[in-house]
N, C-alpha and C. Protein backbone atom coordinates (compact mmCIF):
# COMPACT_ATOMS: atom_id res chain seq x y z
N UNK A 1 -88.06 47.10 0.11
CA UNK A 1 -87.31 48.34 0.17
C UNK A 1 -87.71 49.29 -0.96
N UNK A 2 -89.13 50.01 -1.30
CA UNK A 2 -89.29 50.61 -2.02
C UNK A 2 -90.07 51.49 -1.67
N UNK A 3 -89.71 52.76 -1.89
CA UNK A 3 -89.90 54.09 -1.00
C UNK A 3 -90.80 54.85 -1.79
N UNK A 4 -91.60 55.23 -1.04
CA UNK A 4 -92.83 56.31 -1.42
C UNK A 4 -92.47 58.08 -1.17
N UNK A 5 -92.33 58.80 -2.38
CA UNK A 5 -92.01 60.25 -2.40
C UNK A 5 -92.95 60.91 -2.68
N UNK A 6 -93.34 62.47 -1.53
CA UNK A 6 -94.54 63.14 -2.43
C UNK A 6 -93.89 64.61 -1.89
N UNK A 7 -94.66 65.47 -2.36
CA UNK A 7 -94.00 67.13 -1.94
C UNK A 7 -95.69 67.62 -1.57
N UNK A 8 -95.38 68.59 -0.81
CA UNK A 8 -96.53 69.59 -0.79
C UNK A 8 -95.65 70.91 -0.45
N UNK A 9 -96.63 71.97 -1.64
CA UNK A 9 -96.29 73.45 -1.18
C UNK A 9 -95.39 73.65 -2.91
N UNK A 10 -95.79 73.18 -3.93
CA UNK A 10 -95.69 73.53 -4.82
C UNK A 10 -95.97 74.86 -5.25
N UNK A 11 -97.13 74.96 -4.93
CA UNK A 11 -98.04 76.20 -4.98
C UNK A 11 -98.50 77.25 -4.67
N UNK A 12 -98.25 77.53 -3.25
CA UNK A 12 -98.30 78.31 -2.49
C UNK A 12 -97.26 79.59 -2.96
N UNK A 13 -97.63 80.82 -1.96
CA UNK A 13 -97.13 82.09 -2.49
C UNK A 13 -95.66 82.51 -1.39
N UNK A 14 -96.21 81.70 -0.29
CA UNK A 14 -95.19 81.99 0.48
C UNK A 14 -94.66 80.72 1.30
N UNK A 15 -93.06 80.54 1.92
CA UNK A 15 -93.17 79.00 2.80
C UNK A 15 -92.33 77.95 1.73
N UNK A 16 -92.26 77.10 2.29
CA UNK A 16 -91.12 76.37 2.08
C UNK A 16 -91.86 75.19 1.12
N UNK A 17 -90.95 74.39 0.74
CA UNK A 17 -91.65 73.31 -0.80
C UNK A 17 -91.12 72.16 0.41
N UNK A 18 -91.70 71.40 0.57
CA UNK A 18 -91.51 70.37 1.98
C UNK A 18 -91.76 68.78 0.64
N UNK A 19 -90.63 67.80 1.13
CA UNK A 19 -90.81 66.73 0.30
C UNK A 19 -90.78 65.82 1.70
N UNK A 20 -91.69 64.60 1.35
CA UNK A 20 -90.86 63.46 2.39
C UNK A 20 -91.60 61.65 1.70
N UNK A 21 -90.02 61.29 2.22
CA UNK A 21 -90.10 60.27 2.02
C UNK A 21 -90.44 58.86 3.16
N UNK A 22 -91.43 57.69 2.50
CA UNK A 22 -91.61 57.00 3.75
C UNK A 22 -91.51 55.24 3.05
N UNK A 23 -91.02 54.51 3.88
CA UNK A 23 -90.79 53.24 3.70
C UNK A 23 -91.71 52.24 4.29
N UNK A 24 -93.14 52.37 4.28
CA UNK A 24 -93.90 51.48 4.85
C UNK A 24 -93.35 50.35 5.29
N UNK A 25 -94.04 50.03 6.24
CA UNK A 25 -93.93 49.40 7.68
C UNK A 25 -95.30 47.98 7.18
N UNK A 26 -95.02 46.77 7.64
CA UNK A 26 -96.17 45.91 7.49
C UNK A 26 -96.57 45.33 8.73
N UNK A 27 -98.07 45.58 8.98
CA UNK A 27 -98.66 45.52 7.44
C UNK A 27 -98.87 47.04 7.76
N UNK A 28 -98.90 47.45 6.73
CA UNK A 28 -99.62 48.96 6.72
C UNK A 28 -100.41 49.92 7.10
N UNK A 29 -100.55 51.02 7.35
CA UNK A 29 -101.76 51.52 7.82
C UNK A 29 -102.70 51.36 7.29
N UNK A 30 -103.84 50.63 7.33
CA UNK A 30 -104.76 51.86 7.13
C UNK A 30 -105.89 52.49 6.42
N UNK A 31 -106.54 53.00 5.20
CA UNK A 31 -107.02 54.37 5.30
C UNK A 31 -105.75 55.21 4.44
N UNK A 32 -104.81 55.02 3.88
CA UNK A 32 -103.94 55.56 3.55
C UNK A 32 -104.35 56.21 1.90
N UNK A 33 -104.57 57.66 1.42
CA UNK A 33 -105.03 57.96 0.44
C UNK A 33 -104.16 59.15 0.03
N UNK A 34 -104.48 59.82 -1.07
CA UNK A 34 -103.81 61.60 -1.18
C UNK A 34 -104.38 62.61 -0.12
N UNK A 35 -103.42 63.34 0.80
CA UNK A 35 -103.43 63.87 1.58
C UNK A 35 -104.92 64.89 1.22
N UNK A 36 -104.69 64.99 -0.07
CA UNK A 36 -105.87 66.13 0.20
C UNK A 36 -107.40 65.53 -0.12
N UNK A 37 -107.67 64.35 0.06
CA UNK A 37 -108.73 63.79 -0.02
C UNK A 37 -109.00 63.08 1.12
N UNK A 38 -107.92 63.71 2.53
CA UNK A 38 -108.10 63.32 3.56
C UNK A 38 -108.51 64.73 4.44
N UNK A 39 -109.93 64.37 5.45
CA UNK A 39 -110.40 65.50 6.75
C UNK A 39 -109.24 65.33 7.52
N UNK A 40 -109.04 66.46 7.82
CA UNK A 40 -107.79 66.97 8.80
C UNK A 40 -107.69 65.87 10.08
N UNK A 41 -108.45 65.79 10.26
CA UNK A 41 -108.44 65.13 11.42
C UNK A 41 -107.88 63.04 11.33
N UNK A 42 -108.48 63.05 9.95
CA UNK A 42 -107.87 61.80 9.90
C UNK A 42 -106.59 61.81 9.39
N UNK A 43 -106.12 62.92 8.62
CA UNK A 43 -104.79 63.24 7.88
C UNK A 43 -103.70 63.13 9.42
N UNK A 44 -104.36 63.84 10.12
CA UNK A 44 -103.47 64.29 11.64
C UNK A 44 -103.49 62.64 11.97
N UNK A 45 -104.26 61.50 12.33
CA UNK A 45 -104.05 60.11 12.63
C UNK A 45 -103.30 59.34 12.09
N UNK A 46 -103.66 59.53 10.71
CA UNK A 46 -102.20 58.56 9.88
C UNK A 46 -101.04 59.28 9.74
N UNK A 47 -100.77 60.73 10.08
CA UNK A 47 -99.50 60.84 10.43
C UNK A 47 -98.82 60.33 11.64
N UNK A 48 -99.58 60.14 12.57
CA UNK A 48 -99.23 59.84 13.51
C UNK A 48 -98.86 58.28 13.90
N UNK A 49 -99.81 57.18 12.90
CA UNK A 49 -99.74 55.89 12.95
C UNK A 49 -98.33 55.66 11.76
N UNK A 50 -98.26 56.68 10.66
CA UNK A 50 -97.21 56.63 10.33
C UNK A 50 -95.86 56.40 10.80
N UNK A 51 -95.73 57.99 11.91
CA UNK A 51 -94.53 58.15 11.84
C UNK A 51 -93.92 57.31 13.18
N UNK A 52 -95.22 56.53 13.73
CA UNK A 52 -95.02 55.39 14.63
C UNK A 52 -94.61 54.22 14.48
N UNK A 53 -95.02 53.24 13.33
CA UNK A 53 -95.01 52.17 12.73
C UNK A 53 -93.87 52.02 11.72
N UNK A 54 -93.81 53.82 10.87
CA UNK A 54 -93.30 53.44 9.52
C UNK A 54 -91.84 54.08 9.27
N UNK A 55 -90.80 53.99 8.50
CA UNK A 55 -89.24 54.86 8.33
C UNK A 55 -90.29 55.87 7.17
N UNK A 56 -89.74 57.20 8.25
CA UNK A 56 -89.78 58.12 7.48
C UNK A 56 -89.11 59.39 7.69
N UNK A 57 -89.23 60.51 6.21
CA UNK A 57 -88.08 61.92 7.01
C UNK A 57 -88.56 62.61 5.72
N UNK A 58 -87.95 63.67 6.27
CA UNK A 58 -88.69 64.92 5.07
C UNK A 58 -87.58 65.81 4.97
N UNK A 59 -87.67 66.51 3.38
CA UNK A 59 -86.83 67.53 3.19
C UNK A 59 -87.46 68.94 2.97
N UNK A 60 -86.91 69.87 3.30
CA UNK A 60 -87.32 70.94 3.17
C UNK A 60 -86.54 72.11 2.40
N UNK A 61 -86.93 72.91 1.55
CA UNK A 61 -86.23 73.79 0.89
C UNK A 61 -87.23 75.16 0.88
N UNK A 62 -86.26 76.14 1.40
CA UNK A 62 -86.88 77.49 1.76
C UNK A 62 -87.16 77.98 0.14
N UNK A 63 -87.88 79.48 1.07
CA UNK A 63 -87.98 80.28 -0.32
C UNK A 63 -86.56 81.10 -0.84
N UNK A 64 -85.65 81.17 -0.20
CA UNK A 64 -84.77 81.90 -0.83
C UNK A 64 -83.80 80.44 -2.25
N UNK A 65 -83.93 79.27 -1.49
CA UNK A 65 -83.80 78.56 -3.19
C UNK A 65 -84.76 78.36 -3.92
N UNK A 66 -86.30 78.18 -3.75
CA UNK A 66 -86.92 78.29 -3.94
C UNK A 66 -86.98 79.22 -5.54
N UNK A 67 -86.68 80.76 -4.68
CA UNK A 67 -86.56 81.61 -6.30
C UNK A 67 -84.98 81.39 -6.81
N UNK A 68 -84.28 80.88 -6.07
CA UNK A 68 -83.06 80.68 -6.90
C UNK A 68 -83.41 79.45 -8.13
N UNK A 69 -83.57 78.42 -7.48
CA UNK A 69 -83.66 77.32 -8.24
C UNK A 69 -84.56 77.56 -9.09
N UNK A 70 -85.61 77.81 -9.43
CA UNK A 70 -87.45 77.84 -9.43
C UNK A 70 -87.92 76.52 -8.61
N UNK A 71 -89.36 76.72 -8.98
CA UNK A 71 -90.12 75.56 -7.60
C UNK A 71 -90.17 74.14 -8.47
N UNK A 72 -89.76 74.23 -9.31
CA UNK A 72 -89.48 72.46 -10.00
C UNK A 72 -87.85 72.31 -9.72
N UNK A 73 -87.18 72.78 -9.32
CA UNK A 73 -86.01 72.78 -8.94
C UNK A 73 -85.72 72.26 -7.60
N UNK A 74 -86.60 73.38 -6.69
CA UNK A 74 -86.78 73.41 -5.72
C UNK A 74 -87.21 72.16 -5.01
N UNK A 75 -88.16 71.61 -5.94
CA UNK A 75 -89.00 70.12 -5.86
C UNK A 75 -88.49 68.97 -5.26
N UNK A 76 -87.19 68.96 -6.80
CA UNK A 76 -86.57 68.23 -7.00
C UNK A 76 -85.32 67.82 -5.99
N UNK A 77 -84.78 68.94 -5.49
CA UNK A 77 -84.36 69.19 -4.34
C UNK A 77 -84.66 68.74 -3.42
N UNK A 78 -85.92 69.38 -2.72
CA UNK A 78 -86.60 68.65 -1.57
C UNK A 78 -86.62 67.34 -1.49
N UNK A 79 -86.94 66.64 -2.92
CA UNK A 79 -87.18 65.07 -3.17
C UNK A 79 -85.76 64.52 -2.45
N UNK A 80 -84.98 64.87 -3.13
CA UNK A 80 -83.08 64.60 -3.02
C UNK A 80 -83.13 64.49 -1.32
N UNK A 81 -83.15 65.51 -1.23
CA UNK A 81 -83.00 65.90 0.35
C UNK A 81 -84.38 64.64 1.66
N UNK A 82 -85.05 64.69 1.26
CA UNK A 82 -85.71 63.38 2.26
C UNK A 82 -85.25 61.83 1.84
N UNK A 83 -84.95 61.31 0.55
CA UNK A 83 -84.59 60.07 0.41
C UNK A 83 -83.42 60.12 0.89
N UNK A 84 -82.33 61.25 1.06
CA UNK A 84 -81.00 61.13 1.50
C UNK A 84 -81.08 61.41 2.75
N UNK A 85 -82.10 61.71 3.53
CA UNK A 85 -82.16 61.31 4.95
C UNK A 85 -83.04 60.11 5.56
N UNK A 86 -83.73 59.55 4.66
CA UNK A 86 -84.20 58.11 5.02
C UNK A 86 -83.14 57.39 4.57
N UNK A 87 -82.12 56.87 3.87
CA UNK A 87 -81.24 56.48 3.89
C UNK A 87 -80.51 56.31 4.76
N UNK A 88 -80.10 57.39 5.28
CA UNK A 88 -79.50 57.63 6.19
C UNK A 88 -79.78 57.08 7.67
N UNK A 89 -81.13 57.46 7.77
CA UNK A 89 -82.04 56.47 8.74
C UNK A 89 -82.26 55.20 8.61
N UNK A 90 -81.68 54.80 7.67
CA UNK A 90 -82.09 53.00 7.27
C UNK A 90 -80.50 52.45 7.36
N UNK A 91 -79.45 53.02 6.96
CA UNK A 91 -78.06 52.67 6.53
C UNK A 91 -78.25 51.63 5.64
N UNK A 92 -79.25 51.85 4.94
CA UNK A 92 -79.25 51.61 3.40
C UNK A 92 -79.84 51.93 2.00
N UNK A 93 -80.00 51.93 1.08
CA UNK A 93 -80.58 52.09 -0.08
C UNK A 93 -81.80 51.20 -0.76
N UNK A 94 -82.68 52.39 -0.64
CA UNK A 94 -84.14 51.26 -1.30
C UNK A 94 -83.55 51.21 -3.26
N UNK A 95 -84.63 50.21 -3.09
CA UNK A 95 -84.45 49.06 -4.09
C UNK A 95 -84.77 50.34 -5.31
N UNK A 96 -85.96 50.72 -5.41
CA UNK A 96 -86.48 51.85 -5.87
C UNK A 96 -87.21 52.65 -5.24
N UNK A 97 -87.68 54.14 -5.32
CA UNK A 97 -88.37 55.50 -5.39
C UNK A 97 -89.29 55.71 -6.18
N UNK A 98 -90.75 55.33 -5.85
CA UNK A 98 -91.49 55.55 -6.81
C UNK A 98 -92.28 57.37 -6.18
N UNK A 99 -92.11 58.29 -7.26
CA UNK A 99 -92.45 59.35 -7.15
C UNK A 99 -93.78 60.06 -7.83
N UNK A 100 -94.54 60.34 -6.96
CA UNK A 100 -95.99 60.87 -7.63
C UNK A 100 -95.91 62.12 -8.62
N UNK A 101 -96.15 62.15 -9.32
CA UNK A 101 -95.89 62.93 -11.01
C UNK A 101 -95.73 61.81 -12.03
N UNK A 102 -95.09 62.93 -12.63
CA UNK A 102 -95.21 62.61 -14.05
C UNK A 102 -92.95 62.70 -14.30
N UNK A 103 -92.32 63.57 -13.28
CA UNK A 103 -91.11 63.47 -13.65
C UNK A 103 -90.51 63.08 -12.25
N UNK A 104 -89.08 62.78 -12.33
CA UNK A 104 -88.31 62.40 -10.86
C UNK A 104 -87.22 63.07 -10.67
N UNK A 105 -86.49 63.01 -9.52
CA UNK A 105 -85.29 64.22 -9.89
C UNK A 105 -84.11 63.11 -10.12
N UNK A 106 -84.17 61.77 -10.79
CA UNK A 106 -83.35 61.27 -11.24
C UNK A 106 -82.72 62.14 -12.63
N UNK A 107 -81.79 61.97 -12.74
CA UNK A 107 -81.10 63.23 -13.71
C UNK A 107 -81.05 64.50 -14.10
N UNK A 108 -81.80 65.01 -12.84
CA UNK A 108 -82.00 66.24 -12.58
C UNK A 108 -81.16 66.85 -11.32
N UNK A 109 -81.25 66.35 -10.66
CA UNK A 109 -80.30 66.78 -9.25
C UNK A 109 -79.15 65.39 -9.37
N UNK A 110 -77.63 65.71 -8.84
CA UNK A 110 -76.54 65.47 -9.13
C UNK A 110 -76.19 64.36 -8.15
N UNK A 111 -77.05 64.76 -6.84
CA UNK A 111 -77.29 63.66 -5.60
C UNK A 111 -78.01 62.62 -5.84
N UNK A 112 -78.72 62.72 -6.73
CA UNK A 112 -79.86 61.54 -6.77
C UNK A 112 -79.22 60.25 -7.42
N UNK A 113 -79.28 59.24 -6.92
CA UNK A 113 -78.54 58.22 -6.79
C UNK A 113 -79.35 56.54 -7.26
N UNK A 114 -80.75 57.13 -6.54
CA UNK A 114 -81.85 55.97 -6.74
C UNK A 114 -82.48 55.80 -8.17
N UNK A 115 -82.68 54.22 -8.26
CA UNK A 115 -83.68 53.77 -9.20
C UNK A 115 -85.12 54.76 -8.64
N UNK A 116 -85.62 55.29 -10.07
CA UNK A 116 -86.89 55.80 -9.28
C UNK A 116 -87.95 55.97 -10.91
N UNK A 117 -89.30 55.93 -9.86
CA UNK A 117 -90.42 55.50 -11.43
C UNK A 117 -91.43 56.72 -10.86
N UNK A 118 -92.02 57.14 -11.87
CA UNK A 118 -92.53 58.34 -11.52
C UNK A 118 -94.28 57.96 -12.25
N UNK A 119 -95.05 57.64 -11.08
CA UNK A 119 -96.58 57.82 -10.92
C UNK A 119 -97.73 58.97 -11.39
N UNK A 120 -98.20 59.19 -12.23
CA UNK A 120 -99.14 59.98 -11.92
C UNK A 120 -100.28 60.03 -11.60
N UNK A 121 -100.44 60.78 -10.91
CA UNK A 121 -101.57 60.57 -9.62
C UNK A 121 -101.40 59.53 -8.24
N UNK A 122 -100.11 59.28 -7.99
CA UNK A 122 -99.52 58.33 -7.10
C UNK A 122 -100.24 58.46 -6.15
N UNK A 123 -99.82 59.77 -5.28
CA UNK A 123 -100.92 59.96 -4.24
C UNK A 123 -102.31 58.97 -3.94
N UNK A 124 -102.65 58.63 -4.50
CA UNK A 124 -103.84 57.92 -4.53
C UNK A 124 -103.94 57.01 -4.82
N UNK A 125 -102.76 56.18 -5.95
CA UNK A 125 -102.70 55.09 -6.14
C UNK A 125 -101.64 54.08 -5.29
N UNK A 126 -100.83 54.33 -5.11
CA UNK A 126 -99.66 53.88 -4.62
C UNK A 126 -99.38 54.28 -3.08
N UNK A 127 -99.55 53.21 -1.85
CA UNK A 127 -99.59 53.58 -0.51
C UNK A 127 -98.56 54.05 0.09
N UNK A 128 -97.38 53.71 -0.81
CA UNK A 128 -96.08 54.55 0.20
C UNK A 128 -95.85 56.04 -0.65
N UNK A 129 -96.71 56.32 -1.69
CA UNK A 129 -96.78 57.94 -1.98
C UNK A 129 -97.60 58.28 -0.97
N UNK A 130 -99.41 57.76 -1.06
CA UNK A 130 -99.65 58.13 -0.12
C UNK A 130 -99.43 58.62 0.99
N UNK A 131 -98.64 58.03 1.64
CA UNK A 131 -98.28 58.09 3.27
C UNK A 131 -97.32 59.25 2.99
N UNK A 132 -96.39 59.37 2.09
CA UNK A 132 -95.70 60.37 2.17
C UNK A 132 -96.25 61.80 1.45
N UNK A 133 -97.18 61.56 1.05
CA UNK A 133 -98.07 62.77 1.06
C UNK A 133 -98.47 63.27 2.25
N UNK A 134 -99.18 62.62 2.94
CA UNK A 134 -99.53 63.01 4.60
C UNK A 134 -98.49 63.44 5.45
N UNK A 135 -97.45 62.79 5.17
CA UNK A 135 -96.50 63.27 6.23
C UNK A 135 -95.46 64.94 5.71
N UNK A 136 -95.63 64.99 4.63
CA UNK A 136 -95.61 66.54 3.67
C UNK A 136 -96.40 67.19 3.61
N UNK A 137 -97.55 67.34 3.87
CA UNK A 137 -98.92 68.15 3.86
C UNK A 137 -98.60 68.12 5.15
N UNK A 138 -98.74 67.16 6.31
CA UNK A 138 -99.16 67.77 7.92
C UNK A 138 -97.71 68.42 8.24
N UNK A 139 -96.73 68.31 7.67
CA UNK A 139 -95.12 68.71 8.06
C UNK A 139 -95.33 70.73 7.83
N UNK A 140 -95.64 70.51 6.34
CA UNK A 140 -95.81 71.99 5.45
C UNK A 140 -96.63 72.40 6.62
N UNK A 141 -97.84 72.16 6.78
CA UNK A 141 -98.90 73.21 7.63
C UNK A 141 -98.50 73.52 8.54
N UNK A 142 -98.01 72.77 9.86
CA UNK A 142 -97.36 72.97 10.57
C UNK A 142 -96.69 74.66 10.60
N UNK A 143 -95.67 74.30 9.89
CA UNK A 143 -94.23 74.96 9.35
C UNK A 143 -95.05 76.59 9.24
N UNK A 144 -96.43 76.50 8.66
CA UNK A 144 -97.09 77.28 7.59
C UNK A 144 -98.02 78.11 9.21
N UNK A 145 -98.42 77.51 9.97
CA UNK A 145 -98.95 77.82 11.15
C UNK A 145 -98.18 78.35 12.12
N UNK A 146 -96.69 77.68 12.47
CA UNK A 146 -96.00 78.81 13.25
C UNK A 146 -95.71 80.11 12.29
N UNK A 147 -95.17 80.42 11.26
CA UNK A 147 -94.68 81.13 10.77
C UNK A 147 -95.83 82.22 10.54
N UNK A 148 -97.55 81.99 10.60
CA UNK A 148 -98.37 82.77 10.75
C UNK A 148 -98.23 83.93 12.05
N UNK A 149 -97.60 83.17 13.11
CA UNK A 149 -97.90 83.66 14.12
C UNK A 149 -96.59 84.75 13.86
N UNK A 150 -95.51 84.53 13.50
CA UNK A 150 -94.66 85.30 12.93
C UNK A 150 -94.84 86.57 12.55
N UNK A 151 -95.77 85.90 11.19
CA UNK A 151 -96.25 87.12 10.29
C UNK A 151 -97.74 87.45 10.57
N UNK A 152 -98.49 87.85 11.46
CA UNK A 152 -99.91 87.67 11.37
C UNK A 152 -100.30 88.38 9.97
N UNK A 153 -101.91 88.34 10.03
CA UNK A 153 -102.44 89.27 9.40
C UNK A 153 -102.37 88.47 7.49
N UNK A 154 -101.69 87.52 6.97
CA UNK A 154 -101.52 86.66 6.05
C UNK A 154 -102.62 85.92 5.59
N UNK A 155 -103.24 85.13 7.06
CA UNK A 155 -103.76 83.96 7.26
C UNK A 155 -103.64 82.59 6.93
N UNK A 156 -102.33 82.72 6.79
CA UNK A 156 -101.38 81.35 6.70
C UNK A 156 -102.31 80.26 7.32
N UNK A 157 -102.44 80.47 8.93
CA UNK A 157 -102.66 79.27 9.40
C UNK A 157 -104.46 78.62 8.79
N UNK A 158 -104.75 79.47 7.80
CA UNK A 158 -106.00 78.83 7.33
C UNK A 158 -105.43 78.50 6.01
N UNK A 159 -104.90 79.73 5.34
CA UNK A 159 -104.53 79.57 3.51
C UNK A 159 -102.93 78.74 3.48
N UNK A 160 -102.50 78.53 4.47
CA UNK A 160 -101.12 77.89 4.16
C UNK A 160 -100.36 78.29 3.35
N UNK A 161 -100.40 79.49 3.24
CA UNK A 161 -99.48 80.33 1.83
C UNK A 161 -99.99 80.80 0.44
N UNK A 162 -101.31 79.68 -0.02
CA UNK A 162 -101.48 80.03 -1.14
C UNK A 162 -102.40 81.04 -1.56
N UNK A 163 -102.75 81.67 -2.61
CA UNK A 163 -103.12 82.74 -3.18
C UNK A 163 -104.65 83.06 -3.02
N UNK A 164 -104.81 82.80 -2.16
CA UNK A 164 -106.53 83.07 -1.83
C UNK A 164 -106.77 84.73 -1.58
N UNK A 165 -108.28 85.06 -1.94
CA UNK A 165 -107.86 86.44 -1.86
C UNK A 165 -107.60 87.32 -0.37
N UNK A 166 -107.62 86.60 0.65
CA UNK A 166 -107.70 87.38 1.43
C UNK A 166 -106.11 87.34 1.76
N UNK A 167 -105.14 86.47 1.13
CA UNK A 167 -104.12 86.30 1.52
C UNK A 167 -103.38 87.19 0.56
N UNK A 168 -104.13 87.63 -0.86
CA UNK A 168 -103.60 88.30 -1.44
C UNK A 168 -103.76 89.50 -1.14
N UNK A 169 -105.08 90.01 -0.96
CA UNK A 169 -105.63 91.56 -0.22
C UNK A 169 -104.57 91.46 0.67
N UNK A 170 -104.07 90.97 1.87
CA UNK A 170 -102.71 91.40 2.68
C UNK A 170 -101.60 91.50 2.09
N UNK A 171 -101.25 91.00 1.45
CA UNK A 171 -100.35 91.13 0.53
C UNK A 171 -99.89 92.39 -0.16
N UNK A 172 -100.87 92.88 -0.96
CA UNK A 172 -101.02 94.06 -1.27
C UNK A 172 -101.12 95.51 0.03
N UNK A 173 -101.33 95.03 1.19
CA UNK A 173 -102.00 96.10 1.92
C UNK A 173 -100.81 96.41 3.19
N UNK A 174 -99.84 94.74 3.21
CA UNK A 174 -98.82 94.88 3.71
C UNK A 174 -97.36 94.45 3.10
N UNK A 175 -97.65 94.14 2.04
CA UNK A 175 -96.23 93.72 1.34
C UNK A 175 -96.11 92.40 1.70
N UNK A 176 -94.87 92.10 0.47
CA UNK A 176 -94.36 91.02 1.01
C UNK A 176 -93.27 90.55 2.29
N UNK A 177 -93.39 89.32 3.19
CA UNK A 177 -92.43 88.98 4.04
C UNK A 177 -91.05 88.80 3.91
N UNK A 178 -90.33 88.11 4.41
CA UNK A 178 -88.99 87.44 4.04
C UNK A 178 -89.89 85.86 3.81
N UNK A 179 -90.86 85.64 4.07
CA UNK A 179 -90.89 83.88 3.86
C UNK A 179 -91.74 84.16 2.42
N UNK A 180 -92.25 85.05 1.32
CA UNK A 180 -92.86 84.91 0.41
C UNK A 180 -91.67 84.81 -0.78
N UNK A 181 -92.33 83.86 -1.86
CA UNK A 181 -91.40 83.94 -3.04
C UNK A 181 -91.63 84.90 -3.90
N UNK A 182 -90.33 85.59 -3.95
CA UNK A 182 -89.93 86.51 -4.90
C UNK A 182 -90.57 86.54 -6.45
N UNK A 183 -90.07 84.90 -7.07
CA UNK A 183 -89.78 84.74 -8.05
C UNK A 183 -92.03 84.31 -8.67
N UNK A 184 -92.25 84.21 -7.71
CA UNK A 184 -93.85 84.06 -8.27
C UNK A 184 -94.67 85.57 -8.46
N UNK A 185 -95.31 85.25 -9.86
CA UNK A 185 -95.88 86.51 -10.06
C UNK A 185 -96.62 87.44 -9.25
N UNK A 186 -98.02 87.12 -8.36
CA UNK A 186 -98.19 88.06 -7.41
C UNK A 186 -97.25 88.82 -6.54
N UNK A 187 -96.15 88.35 -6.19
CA UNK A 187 -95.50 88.65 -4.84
C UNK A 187 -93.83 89.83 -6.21
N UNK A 188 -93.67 89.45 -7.33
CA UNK A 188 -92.75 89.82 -8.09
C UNK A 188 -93.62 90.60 -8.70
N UNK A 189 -95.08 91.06 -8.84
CA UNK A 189 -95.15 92.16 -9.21
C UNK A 189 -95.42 93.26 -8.22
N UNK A 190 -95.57 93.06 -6.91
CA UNK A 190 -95.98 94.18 -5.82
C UNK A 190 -94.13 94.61 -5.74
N UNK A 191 -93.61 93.49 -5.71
CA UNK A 191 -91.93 93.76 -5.81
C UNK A 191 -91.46 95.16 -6.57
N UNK A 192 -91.80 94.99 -7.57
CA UNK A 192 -91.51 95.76 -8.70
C UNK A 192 -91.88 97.33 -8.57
N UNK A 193 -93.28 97.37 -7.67
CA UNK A 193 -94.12 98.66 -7.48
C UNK A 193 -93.07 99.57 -6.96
């Protein structure tokens, strides 16, 4: 009973901070590594052998807490929010939460309840971060691909939100959305104009 936590969308300019948590399944997948040292195409398979085989669930926190909280807030949040729905999905409590970083939202968020040990560079070392990296990276894009179609003209469904220039040249040429954060400097200084 010891649960693997990862987030994706720390970084990004616009879109939601997506956490999820997963409880490997034995024996395991796999091929299981940090999402971003995985080709799309195999990232898209072990989500799928994942969320077949393994307990898992994800939290999501928009951009409007996002700039409330800030995005380590926000994080931390998200984290809260998927272990308290794999729980929920299990009707019980893992043993521990091992979380990829360097901090956990143990004593940071008021919900957080779990023993939890915090990895750095988990993603890659540790297979139930892993897996829950993949299933937060393919969740985020997703999320990041309809909402293109929303907003065209961004190029979300290639940049996934983050600050590349062509995502910034729109930016500038059309403003910001309702899904971009306020509180990050590119998007809070066109704000300001």
């Amino acid at each position: 009973m010891i649960v693997g936590v990862d987030e994706a969308g720390r970084g990004p300019l616009a879109g939601p901070v997506v956490a999820a948590a997963v409880l490997l399944c034995k024996p395991r997948p796999s091929g299981l590594d940090d999402s971003k040292k995985l080709n799309p195409k195999r990232r898209a398979d072990l989500e799928q052998m994942i969320k077949r085989r393994c307990q898992w669930a994800v939290g999501v926190v928009g951009v409007e807490d996002i700039d409330r909280l800030n995005i380590f807030g926000a994080t931390m949040l998200a984290m809260t929010l998927a272990v308290e729905a794999l729980c929920a999905k299990l009707g019980c409590d893992p043993i521990e939460v091992l979380v990829d970083g360097n901090l956990t939202p143990q004593g940071r968020r008021p919900e957080w309840r779990w023993a939890a040990r915090a990895i750095v560079g988990g993603d890659a070392l540790e297979p139930g971060i892993s897996a829950a990296s993949i299933i937060a990276k393919e969740h985020r894009d997703r999320m990041m691909r309809e909402a293109a179609a929303a907003h065209p003209g961004y190029g979300w469904e290639q940049n996934k939100g983050y600050g590349t220039p062509d995502h910034l040249e729109a930016l500038r040429l059309h403003g910001p959305t309702p899904l971009h954060r306020k509180s990050f400097a590119p998007v809070a200084q066109l704000v300001l104009i």
